[in-house]
N, C-alpha and C. Protein backbone atom coordinates (compact mmCIF):
# COMPACT_ATOMS: atom_id res chain seq x y z
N UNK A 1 84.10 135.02 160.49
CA UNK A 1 83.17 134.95 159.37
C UNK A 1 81.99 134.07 159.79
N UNK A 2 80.51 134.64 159.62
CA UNK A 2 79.54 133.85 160.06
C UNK A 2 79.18 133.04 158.61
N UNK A 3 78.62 131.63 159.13
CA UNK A 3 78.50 130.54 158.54
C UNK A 3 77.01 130.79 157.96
N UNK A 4 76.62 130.09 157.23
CA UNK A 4 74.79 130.16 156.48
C UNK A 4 74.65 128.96 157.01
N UNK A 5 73.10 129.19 157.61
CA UNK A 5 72.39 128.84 157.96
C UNK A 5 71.58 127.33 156.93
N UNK A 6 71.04 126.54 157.44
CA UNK A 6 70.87 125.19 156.32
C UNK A 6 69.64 126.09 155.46
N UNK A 7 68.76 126.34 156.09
CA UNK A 7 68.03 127.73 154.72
C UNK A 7 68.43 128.11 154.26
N UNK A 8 69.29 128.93 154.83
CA UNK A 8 69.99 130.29 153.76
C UNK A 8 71.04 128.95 152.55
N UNK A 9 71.40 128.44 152.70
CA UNK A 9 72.10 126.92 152.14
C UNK A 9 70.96 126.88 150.72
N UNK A 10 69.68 126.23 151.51
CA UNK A 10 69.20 125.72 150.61
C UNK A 10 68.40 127.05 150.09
N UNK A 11 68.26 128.21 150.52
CA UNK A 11 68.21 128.83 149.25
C UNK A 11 68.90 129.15 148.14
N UNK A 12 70.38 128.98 148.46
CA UNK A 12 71.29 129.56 147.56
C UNK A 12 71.71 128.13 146.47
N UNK A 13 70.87 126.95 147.30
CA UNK A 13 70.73 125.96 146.46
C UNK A 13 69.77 126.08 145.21
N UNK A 14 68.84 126.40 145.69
CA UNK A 14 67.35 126.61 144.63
C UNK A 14 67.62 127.76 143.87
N UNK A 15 68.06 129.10 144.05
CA UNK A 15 68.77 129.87 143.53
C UNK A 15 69.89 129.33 141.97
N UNK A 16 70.74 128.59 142.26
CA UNK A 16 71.36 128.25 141.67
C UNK A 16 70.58 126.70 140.64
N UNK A 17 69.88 126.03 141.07
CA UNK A 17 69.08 125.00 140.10
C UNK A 17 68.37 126.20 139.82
N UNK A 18 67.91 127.48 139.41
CA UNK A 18 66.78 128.06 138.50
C UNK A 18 67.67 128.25 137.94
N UNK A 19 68.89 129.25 137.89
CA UNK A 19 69.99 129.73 137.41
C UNK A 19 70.54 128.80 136.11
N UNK A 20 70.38 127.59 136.43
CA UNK A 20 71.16 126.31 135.62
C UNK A 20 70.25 125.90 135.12
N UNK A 21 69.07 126.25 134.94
CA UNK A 21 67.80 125.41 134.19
C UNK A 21 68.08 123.87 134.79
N UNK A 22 68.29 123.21 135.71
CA UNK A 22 68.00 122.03 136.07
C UNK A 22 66.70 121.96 137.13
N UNK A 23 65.81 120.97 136.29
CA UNK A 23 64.57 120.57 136.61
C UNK A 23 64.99 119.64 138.06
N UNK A 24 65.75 118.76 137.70
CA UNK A 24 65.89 117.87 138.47
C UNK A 24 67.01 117.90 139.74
N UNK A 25 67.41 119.32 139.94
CA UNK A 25 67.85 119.96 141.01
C UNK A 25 66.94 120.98 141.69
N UNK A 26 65.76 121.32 140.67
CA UNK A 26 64.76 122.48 141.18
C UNK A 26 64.02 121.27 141.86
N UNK A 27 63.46 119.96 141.21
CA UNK A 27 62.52 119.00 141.92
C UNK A 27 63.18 118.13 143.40
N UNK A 28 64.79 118.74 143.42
CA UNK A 28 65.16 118.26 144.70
C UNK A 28 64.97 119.28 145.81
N UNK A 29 65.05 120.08 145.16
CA UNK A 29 65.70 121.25 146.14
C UNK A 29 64.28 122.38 146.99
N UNK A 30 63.32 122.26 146.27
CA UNK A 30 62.03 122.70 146.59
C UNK A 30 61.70 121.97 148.08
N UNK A 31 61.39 120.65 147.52
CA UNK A 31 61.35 119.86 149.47
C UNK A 31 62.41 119.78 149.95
N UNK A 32 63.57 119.88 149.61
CA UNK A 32 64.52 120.03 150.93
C UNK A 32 64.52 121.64 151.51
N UNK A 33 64.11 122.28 150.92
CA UNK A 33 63.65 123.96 151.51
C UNK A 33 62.52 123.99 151.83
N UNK A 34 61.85 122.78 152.02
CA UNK A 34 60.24 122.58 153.33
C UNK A 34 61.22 121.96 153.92
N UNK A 35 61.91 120.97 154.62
CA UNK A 35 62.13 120.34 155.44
C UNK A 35 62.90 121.13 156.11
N UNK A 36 63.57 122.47 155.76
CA UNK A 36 64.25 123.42 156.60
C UNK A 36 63.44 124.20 157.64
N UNK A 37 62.27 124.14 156.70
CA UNK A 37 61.21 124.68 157.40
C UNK A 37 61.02 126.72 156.75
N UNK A 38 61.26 126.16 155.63
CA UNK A 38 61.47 127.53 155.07
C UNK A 38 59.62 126.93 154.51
N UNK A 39 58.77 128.70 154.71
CA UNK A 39 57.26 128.44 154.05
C UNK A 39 57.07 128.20 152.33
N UNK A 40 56.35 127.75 151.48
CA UNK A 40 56.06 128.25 150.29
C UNK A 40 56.30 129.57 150.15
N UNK A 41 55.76 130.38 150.93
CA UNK A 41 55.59 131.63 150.36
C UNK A 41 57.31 132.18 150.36
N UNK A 42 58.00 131.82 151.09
CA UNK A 42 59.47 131.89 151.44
C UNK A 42 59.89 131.25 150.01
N UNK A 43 59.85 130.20 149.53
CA UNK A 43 60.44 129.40 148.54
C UNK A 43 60.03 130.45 147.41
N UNK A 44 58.80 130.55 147.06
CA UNK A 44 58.20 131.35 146.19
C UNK A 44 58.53 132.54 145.61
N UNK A 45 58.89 133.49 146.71
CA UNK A 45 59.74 134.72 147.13
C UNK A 45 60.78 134.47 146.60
N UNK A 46 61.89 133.01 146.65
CA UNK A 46 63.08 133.09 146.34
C UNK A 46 63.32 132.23 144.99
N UNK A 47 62.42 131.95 144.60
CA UNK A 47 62.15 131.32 143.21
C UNK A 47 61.79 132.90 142.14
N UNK A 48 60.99 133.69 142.94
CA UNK A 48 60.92 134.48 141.72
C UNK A 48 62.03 135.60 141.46
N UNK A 49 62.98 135.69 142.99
CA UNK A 49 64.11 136.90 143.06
C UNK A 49 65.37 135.78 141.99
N UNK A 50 65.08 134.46 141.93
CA UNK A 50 66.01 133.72 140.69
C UNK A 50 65.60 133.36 139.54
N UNK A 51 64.43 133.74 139.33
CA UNK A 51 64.22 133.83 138.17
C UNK A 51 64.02 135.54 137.51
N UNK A 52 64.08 136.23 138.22
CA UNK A 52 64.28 137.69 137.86
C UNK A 52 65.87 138.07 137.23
N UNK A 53 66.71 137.43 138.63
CA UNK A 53 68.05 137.50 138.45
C UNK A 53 68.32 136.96 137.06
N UNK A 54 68.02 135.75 136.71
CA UNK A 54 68.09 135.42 135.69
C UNK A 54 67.46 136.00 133.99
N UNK A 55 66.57 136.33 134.37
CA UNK A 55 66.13 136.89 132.88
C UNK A 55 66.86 138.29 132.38
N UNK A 56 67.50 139.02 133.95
CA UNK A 56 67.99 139.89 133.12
C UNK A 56 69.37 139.47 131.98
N UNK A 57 69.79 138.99 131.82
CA UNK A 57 70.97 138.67 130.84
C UNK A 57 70.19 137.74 130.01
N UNK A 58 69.43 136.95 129.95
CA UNK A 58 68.77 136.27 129.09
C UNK A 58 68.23 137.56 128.38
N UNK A 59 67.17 138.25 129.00
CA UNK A 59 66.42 139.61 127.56
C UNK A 59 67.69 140.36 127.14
N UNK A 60 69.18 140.60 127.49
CA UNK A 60 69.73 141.31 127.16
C UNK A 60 70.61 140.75 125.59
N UNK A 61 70.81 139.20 126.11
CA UNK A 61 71.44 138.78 125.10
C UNK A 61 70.07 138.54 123.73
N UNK A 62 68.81 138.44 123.80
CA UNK A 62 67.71 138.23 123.09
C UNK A 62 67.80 139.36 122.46
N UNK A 63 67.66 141.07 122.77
CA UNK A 63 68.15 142.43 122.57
C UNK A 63 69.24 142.41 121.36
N UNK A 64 70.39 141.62 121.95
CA UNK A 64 71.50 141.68 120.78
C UNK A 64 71.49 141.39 119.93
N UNK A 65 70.20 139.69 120.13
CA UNK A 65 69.97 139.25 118.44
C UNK A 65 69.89 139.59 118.05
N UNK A 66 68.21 140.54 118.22
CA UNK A 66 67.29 141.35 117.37
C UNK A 66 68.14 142.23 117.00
N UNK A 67 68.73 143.36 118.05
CA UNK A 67 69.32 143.98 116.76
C UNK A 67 70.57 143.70 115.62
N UNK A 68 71.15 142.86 115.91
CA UNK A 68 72.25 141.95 115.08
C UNK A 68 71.07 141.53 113.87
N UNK A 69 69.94 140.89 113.74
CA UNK A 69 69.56 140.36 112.74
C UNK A 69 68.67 141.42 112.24
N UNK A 70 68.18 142.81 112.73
CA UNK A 70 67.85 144.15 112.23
C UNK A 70 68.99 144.49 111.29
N UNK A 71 69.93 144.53 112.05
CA UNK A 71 71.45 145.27 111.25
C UNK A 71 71.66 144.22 109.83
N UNK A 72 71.64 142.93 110.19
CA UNK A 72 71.69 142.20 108.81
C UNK A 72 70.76 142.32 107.75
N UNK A 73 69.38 142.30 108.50
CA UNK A 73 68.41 142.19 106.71
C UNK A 73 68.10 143.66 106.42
N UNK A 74 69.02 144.84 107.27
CA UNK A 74 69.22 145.79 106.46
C UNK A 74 70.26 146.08 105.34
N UNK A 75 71.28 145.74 105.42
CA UNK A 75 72.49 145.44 104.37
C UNK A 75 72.10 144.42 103.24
């Protein structure tokens, strides 16, 4: 089994602080993914593939409200 790489690490670090809404794991984890030597545009790239990941179940459960509170102030 091949091992990850300290990038591939600290992406799946930054990945996971967007995932968790922690600010103060996203404000660690951003410069320790420069000091890997991963670019902005690299970080950037993997900031927006976790915040994509993420919104899908966020709009889905938002979806359920709406129609849960459609279905109510129709009754």
């Amino acid at each position: 089994m091949s091992r990850l790489t300290e990038r591939e690490k600290e992406l799946v670090r930054l990945g996971a602080a967007i995932g968790s809404n922690c600010v103060a794991c996203v404000e660690y984890h951003i410069p320790q993914a420069r000091k890997t030597g991963l670019s902005d545009q690299q970080i950037k790239l993997a900031i927006n593939i976790a915040q994509a990941v993420k919104k899908v179940p966020a709009d889905m459960v938002m979806d359920a409200v709406l129609a849960s509170f459609n279905q109510t102030t129709q009754d």
